[in-house]
C-alpha atoms as a PDB file:
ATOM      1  CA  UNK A   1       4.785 -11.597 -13.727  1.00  0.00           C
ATOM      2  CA  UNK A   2       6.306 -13.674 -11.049  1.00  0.00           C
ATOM      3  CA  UNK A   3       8.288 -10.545  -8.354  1.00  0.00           C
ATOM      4  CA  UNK A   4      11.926 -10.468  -8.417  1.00  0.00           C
ATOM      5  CA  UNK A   5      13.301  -9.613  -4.529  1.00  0.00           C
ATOM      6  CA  UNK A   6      16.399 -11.968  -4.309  1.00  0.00           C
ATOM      7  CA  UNK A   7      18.399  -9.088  -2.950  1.00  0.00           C
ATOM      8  CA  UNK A   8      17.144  -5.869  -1.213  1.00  0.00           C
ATOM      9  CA  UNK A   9      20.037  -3.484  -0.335  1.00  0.00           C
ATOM     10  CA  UNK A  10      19.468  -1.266   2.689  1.00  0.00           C
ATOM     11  CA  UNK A  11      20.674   2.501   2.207  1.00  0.00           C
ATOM     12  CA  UNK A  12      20.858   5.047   4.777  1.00  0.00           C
ATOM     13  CA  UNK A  13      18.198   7.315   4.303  1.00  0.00           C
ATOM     14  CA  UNK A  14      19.877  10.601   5.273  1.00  0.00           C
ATOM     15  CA  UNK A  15      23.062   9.977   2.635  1.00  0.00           C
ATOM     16  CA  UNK A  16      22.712  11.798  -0.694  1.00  0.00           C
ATOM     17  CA  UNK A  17      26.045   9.856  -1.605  1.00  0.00           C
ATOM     18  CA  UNK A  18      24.736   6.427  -0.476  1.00  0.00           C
ATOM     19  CA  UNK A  19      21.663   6.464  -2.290  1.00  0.00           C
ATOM     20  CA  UNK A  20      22.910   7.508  -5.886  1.00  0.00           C
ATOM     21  CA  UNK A  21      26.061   5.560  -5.482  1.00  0.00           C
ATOM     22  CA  UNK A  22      23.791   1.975  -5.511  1.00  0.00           C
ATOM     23  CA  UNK A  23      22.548   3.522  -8.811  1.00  0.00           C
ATOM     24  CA  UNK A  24      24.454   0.899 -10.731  1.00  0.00           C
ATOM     25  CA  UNK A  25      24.171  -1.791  -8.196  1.00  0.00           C
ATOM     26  CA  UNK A  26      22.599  -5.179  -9.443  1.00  0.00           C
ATOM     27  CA  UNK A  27      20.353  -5.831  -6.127  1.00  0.00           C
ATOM     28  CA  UNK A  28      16.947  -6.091  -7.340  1.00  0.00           C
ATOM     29  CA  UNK A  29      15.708  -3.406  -4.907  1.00  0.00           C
ATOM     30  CA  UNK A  30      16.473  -0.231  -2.485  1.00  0.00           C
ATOM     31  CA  UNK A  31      15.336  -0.102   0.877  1.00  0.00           C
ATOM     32  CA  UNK A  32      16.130   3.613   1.840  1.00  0.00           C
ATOM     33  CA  UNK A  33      16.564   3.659   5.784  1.00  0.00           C
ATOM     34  CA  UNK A  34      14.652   6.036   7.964  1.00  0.00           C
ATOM     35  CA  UNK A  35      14.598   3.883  10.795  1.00  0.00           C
ATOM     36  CA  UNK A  36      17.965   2.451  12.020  1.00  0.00           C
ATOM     37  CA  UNK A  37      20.530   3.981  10.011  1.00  0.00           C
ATOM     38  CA  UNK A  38      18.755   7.291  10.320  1.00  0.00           C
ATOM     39  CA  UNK A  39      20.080   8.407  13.377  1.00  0.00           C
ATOM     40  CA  UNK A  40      17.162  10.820  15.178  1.00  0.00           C
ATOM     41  CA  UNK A  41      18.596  14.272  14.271  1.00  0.00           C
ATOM     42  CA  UNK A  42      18.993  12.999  10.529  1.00  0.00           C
ATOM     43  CA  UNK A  43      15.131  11.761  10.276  1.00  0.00           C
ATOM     44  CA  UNK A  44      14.070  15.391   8.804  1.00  0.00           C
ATOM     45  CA  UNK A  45      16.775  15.338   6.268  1.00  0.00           C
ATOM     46  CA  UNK A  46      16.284  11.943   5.209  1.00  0.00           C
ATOM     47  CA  UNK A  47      12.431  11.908   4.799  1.00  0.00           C
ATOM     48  CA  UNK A  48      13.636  15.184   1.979  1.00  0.00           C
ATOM     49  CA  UNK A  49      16.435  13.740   0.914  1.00  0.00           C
ATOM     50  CA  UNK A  50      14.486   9.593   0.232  1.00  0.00           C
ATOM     51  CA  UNK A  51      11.030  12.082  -1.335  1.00  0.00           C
ATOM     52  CA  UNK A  52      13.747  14.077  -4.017  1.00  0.00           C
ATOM     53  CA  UNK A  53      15.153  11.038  -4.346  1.00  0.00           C
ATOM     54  CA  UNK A  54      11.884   8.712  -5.553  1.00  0.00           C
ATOM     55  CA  UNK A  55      10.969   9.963  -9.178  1.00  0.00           C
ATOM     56  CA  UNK A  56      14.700  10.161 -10.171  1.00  0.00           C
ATOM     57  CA  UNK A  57      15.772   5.987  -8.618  1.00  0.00           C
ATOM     58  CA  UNK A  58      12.297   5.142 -10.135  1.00  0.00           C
ATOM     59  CA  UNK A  59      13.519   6.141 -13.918  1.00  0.00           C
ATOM     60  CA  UNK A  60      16.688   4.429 -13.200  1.00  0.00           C
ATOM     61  CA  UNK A  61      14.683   1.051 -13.210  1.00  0.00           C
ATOM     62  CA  UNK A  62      15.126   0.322  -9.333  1.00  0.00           C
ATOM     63  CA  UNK A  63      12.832  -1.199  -7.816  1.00  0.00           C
ATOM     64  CA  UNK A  64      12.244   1.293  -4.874  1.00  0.00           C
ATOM     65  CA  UNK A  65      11.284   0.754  -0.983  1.00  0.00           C
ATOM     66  CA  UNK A  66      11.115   2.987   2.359  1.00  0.00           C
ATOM     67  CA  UNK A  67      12.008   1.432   5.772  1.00  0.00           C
ATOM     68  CA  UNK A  68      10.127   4.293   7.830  1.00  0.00           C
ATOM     69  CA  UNK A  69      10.160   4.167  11.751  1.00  0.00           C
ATOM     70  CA  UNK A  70       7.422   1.624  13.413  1.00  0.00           C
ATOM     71  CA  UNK A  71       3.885   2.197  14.589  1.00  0.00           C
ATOM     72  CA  UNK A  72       4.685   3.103  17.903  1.00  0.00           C
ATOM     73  CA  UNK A  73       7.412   5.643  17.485  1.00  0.00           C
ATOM     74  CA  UNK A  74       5.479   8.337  16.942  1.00  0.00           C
ATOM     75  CA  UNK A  75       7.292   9.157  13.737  1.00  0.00           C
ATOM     76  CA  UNK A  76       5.810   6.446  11.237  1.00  0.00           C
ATOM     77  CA  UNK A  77       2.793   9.229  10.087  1.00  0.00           C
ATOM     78  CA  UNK A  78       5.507  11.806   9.384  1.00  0.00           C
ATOM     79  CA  UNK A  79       7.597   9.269   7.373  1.00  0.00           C
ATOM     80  CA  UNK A  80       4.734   8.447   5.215  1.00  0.00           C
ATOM     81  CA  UNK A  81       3.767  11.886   4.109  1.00  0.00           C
ATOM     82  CA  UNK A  82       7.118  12.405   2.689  1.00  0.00           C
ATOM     83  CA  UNK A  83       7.613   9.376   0.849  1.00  0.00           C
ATOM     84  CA  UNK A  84       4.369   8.303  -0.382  1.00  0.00           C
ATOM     85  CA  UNK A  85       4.849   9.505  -3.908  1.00  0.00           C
ATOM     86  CA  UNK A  86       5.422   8.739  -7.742  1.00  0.00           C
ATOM     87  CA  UNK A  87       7.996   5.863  -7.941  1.00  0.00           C
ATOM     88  CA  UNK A  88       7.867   4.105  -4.515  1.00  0.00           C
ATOM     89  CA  UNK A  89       7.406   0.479  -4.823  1.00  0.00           C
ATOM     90  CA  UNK A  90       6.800  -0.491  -1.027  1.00  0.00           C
ATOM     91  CA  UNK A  91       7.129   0.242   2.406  1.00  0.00           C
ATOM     92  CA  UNK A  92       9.058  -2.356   4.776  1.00  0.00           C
ATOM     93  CA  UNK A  93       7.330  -2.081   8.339  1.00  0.00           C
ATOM     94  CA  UNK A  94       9.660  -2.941  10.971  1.00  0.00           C
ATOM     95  CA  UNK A  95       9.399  -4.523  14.305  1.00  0.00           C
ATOM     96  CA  UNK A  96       5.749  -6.073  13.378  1.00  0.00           C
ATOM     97  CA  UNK A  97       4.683  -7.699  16.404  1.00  0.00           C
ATOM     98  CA  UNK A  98       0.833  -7.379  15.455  1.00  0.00           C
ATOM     99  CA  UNK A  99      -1.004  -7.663  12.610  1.00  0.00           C
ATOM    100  CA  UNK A 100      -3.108  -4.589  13.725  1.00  0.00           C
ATOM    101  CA  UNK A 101       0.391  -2.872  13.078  1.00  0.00           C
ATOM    102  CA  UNK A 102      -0.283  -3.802   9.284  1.00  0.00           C
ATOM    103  CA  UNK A 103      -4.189  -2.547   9.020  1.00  0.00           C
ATOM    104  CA  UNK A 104      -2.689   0.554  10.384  1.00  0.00           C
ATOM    105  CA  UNK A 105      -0.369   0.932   7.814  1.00  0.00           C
ATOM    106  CA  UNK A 106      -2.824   0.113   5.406  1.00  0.00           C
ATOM    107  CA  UNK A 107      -4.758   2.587   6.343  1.00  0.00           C
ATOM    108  CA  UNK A 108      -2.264   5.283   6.395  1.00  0.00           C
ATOM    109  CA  UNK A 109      -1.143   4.649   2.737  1.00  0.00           C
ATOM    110  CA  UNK A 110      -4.937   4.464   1.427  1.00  0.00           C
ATOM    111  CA  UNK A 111      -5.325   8.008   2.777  1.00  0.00           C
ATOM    112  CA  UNK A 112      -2.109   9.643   1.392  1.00  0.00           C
ATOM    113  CA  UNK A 113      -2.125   7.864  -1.730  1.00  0.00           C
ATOM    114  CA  UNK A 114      -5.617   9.481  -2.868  1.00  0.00           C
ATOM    115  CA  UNK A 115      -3.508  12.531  -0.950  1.00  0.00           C
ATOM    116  CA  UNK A 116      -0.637  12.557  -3.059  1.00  0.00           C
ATOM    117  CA  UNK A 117      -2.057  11.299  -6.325  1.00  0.00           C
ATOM    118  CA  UNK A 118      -0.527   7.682  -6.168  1.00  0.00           C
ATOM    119  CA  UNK A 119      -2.666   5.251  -7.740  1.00  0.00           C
ATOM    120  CA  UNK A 120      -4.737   3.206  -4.994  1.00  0.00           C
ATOM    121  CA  UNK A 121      -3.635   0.381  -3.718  1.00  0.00           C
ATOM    122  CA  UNK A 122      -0.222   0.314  -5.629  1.00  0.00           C
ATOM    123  CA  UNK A 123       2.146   0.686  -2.908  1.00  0.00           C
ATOM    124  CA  UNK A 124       3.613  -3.018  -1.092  1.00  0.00           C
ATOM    125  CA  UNK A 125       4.182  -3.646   1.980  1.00  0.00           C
ATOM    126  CA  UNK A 126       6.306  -6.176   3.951  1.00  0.00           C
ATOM    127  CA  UNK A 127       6.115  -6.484   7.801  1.00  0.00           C
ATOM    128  CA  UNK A 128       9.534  -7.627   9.234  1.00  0.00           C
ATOM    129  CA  UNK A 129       9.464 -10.100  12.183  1.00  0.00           C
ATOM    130  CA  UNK A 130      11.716  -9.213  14.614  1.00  0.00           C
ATOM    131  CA  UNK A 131      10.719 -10.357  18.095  1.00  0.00           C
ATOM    132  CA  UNK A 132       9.093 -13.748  19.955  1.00  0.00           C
ATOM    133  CA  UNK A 133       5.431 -11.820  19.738  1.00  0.00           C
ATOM    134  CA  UNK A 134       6.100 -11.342  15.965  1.00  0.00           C
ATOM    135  CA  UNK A 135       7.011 -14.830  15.687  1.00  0.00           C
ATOM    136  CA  UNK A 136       4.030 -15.897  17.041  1.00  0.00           C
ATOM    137  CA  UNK A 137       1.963 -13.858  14.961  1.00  0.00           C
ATOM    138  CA  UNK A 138       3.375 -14.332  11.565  1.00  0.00           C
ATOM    139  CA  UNK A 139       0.791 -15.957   9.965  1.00  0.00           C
ATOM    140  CA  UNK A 140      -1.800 -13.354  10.725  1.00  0.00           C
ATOM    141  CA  UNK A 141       0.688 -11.004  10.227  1.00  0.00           C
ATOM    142  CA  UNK A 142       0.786 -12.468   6.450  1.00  0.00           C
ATOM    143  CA  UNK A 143      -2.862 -12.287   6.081  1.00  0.00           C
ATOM    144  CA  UNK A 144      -3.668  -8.516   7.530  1.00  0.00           C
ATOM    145  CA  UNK A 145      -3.024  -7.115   4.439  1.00  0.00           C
ATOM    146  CA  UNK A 146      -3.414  -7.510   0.633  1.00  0.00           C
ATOM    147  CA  UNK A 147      -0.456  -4.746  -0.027  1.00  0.00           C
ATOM    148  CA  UNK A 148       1.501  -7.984   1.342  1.00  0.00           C
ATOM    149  CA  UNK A 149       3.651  -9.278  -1.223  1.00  0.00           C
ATOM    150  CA  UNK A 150       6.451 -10.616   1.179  1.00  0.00           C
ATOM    151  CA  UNK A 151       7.418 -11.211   4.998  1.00  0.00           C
ATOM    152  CA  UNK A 152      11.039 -10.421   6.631  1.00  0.00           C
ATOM    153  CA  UNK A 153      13.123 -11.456   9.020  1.00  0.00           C
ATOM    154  CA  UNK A 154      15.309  -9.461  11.381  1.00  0.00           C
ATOM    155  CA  UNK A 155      17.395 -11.361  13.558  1.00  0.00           C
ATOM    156  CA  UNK A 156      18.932  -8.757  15.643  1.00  0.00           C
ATOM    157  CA  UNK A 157      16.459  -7.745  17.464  1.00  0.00           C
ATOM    158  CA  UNK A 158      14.644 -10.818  17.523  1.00  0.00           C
ATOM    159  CA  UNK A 159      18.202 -12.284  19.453  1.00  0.00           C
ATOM    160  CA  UNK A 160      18.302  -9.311  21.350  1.00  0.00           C
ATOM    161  CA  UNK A 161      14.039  -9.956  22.564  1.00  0.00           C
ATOM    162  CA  UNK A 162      15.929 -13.331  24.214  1.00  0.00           C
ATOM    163  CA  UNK A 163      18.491 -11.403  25.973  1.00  0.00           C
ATOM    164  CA  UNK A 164      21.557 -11.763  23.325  1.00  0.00           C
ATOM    165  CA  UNK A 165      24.030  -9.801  22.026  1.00  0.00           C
ATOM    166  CA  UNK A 166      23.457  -9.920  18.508  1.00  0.00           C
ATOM    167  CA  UNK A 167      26.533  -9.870  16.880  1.00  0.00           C
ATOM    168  CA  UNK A 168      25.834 -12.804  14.637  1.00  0.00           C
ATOM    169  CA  UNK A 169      24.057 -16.267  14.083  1.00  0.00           C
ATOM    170  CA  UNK A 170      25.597 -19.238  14.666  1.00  0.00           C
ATOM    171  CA  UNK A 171      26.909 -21.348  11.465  1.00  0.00           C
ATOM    172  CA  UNK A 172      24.247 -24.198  12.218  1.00  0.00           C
ATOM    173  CA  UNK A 173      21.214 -21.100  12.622  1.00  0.00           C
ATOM    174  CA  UNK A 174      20.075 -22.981  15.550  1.00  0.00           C
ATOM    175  CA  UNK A 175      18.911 -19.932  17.797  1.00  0.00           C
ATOM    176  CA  UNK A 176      16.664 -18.822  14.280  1.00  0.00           C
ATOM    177  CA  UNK A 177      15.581 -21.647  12.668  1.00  0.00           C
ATOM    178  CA  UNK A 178      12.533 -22.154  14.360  1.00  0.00           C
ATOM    179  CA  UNK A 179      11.688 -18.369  13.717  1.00  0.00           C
ATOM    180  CA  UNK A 180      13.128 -18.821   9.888  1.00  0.00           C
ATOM    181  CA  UNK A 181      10.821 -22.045   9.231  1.00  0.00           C
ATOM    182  CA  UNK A 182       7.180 -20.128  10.525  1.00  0.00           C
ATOM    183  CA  UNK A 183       7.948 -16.918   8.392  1.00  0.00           C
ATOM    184  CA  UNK A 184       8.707 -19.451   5.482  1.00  0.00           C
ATOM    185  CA  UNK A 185       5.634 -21.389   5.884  1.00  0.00           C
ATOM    186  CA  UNK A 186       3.485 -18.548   7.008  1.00  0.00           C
ATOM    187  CA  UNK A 187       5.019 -16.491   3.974  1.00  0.00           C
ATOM    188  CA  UNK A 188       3.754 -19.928   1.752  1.00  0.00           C
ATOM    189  CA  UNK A 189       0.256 -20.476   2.938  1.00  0.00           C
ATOM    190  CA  UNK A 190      -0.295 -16.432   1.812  1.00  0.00           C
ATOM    191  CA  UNK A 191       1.241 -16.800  -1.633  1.00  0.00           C
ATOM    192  CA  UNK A 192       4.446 -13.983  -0.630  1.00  0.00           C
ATOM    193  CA  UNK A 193       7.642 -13.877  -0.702  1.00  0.00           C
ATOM    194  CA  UNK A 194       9.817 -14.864   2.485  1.00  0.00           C
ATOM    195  CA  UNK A 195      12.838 -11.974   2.676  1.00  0.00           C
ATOM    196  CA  UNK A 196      15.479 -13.364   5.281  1.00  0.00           C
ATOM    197  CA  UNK A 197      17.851 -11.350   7.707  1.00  0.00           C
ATOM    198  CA  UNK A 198      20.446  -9.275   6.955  1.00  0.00           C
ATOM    199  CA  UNK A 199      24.060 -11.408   6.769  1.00  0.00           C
ATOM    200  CA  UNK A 200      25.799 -10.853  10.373  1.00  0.00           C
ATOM    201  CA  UNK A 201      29.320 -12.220   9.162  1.00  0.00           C
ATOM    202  CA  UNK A 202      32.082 -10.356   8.182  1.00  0.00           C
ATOM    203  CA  UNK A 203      31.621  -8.469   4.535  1.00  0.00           C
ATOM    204  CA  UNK A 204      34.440 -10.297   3.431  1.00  0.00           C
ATOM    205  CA  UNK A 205      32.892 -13.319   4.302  1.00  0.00           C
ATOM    206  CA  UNK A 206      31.426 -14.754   0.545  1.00  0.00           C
ATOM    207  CA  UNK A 207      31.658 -17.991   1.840  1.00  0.00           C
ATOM    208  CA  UNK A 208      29.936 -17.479   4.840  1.00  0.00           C
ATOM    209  CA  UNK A 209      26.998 -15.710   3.087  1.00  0.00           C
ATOM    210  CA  UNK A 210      26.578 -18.308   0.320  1.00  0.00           C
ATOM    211  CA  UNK A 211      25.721 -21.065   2.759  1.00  0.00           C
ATOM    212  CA  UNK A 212      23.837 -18.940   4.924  1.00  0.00           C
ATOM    213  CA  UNK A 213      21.832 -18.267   1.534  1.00  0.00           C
ATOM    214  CA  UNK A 214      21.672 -21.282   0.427  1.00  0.00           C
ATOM    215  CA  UNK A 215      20.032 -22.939   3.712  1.00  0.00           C
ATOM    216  CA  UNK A 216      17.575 -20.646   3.878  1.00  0.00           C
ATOM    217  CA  UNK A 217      16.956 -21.055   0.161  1.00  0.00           C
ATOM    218  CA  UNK A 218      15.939 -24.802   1.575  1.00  0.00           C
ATOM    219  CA  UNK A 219      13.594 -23.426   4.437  1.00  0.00           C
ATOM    220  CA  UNK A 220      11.421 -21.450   1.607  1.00  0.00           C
ATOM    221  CA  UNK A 221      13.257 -18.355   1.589  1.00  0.00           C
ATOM    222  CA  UNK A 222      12.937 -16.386  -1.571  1.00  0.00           C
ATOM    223  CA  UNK A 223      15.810 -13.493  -1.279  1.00  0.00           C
ATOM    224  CA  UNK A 224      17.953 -12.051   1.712  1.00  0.00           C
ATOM    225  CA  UNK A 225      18.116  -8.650   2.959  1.00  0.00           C
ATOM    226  CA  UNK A 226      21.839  -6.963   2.076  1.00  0.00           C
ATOM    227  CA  UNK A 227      23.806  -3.991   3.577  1.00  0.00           C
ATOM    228  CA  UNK A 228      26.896  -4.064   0.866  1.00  0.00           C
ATOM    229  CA  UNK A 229      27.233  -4.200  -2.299  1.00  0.00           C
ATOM    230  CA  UNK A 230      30.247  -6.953  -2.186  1.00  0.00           C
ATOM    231  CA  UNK A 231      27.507  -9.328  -0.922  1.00  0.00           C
ATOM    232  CA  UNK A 232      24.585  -8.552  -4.230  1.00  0.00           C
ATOM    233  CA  UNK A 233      26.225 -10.635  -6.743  1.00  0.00           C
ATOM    234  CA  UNK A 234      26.748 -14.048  -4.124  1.00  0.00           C
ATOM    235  CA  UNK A 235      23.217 -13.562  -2.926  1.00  0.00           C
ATOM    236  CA  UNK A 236      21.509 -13.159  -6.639  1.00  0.00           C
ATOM    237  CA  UNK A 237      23.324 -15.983  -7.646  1.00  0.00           C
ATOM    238  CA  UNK A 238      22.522 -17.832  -4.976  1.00  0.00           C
ATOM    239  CA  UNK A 239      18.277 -17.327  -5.171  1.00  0.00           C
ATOM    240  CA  UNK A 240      18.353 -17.636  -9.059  1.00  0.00           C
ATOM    241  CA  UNK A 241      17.823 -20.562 -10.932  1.00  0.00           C
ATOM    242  CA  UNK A 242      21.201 -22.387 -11.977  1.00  0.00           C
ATOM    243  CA  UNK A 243      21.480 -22.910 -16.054  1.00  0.00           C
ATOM    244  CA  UNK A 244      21.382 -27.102 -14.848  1.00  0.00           C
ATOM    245  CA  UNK A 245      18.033 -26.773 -13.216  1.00  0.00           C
ATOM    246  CA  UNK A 246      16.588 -24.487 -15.769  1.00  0.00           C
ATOM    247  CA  UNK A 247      17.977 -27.228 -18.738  1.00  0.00           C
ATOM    248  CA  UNK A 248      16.603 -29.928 -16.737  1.00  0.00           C
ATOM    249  CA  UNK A 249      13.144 -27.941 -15.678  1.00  0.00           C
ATOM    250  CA  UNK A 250      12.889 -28.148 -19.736  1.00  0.00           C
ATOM    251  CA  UNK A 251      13.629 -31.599 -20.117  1.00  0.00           C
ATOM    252  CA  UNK A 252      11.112 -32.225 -17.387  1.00  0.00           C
ATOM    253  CA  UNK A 253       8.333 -30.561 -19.255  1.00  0.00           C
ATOM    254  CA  UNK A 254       9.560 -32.081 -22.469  1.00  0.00           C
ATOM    255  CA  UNK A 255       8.983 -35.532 -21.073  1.00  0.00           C
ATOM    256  CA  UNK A 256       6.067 -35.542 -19.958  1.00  0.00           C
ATOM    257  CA  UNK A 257       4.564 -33.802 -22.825  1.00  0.00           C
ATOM    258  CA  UNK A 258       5.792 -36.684 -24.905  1.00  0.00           C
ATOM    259  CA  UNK A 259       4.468 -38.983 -21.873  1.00  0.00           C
ATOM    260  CA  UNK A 260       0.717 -37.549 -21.739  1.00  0.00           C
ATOM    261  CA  UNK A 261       0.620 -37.465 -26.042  1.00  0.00           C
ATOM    262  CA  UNK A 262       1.222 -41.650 -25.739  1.00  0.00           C
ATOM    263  CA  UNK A 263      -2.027 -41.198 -22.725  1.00  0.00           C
ATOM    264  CA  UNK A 264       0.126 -41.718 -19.828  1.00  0.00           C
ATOM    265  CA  UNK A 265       0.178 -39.803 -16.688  1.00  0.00           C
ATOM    266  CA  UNK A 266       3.768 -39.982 -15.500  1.00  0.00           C
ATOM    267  CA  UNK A 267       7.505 -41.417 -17.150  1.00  0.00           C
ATOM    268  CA  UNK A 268      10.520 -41.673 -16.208  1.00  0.00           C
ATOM    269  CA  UNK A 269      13.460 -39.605 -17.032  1.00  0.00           C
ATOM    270  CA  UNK A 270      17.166 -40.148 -15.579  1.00  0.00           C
ATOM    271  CA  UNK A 271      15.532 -42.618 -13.668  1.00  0.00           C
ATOM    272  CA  UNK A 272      13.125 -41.075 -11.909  1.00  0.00           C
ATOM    273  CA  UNK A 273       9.487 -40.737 -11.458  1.00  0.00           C
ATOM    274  CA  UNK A 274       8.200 -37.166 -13.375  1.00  0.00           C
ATOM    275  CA  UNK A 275       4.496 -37.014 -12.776  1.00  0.00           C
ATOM    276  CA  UNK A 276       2.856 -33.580 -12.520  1.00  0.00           C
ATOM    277  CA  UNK A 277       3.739 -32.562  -9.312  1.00  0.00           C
ATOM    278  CA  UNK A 278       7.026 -32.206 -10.768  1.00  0.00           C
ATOM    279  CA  UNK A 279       6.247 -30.533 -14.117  1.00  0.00           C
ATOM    280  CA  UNK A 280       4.395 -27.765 -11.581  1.00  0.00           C
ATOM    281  CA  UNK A 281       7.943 -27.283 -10.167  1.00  0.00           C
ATOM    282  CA  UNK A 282       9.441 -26.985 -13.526  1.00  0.00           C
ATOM    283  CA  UNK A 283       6.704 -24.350 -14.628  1.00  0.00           C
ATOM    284  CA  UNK A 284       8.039 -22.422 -11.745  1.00  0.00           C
ATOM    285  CA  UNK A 285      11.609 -22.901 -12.345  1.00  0.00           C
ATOM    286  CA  UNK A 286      11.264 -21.097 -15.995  1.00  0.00           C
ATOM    287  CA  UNK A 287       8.735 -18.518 -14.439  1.00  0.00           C
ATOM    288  CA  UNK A 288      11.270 -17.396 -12.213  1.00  0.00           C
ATOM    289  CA  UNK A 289      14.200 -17.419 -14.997  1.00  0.00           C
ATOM    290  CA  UNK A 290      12.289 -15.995 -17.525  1.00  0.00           C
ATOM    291  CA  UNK A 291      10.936 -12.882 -14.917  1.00  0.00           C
ATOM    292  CA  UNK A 292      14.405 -12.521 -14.278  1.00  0.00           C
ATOM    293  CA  UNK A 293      15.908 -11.864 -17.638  1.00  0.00           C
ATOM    294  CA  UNK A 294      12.542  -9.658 -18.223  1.00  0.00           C
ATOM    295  CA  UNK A 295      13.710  -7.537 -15.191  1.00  0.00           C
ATOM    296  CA  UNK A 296      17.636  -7.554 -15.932  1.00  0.00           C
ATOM    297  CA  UNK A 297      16.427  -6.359 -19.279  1.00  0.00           C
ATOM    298  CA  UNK A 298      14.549  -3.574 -18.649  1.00  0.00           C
ATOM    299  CA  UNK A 299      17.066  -2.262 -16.090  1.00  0.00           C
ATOM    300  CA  UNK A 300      19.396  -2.102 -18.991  1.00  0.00           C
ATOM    301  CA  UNK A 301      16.267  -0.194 -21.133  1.00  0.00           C
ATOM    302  CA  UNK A 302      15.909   2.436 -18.583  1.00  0.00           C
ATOM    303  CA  UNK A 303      17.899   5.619 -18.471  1.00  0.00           C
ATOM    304  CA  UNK A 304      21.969   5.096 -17.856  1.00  0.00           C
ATOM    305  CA  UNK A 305      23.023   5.757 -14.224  1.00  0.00           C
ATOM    306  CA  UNK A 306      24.850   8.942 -15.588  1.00  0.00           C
ATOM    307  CA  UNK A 307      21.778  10.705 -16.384  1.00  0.00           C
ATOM    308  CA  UNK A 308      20.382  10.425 -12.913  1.00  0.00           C
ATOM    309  CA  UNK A 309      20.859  13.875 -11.197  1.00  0.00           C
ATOM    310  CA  UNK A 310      21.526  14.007  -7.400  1.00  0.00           C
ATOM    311  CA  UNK A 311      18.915  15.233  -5.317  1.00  0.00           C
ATOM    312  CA  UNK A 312      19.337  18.465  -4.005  1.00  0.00           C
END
């Protein structure tokens, strides 16, 4: 089944509210915070409050992750023994500038999941970019791990690495792209998912976000990083398949069918060339529709928001 991460929605780690308010948010997973949002007295509380927490977003039918603190904090080994349990999907490593950073991980998650009784191996990862030496790694980055199943970007600190206040991108993405175009192609060559930054325009902003969105949608981007639930619906919409292109990604299919039964190799249809190339793309179009009505469905299958207790 083709993975579904079109929106991740950060949520503060150390907020009881936060967390079981997204309960009946669309995004198609939770990243609970330790690291940024956390602030340093909170850490303790939120490590308890994201491990309660776990089991109980699990049954809900989220799709759950853990932003813990970095390798070099000193705090990342702590993180991990709390939150390695039954119903985390991933971890999101932040501030990868190495892909030793990644085998590290690795590492850490083999030995607490035979620890904690998670099955081996089952628990993602996704290294977030988010500085020049990052950059410049990404591809082996990609490659460090098989737990990859994606590759982030984080642009504030990467603008911040060159010395600029990151308050937000420019329309055109200039000072990213070049970053944004080797995480997509690094993210391609390993067969992940490419997660872009977080949306530094106002909240209020849909228009903003959309084209953000959609550009990066061009550069190979599979899903965007969110941090409110106003921006969810704009960015799902945005990295799903339109009802047009699915209809056409049929008639695509259909065409050449009807093409290879009369022993030819490519037709034309709205006056264009369709040879197999572009049935391959249509194949992928319906993959991705069809794994995304399989996931909206069995969010709706799993047990109502209102039966989730808080964690204590």
């Amino acid at each position: 089944m083709t993975r579904i991460l079109r929106s991740m929605l950060f949520v503060p780690g150390n907020s009881t509210r936060f967390i079981h308010s997204s309960l009946k948010l669309p995004t198609d997973a939770i990243i609970l915070d330790l690291e940024d949002s956390c602030p340093m007295p909170d850490k303790s509380m939120g490590r308890t409050l994201i491990r309660d927490s776990l089991d109980q977003l699990g049954s809900a039918g989220f799709e759950v992750w853990v932003r813990p603190n970095g390798t070099s904090t000193g705090l990342l080994e702590a993180d991990l023994d709390a939150v390695v349990r039954k119903g985390l999907c991933g971890i999101l490593l932040p501030k990868v500038e190495d892909p030793k950073e990644v085998v590290t991980l690795e590492d850490m998650l083999n030995e607490r999941e035979r620890k904690n009784g998670v099955v081996q191996g089952s628990i993602a990862v996704i290294p977030t970019i988010e500085s020049a030496k990052g950059s410049l790694n990404v591809l082996e980055i990609c490659t460090a791990s098989k737990r990859n199943v994606g590759v982030g970007f984080g642009a504030a600190d990467y603008l911040r690495d060159f010395g600029r206040d990151a308050v937000e991108i420019s329309k055109e993405g200039t000072e990213v792209l070049y970053t944004r175009s080797r995480i997509a192609i690094a993210a391609r060559i390993k067969g992940i998912l490419a997660i872009d930054t977080v949306f530094f325009g106002l909240i209020t902003d849909e228009e903003g976000l959309r084209r953000e969105s959609k550009m990066v949608l061009q550069l190979g981007f599979n899903g965007k990083f969110v941090i409110h639930p106003k921006q969810i619906g704009p960015v799902n919409e945005v990295f799903s398949p339109a009802s047009k292109d699915i209809d056409h990604a049929k008639r695509v299919i259909e065409a050449f069918n009807e093409a290879q039964n009369r022993g030819l190799g490519a037709t034309i249809l709205d006056g264009r060339l369709i040879d197999i190339a572009f049935v391959n793309l249509a194949k992928n179009t319906l993959a991705m529709a069809d794994a995304i009505m399989e996931k909206e469905r069995k969010r709706k299958e799993e047990v109502p928001a209102e039966k989730v207790t808080q964690a204590s």
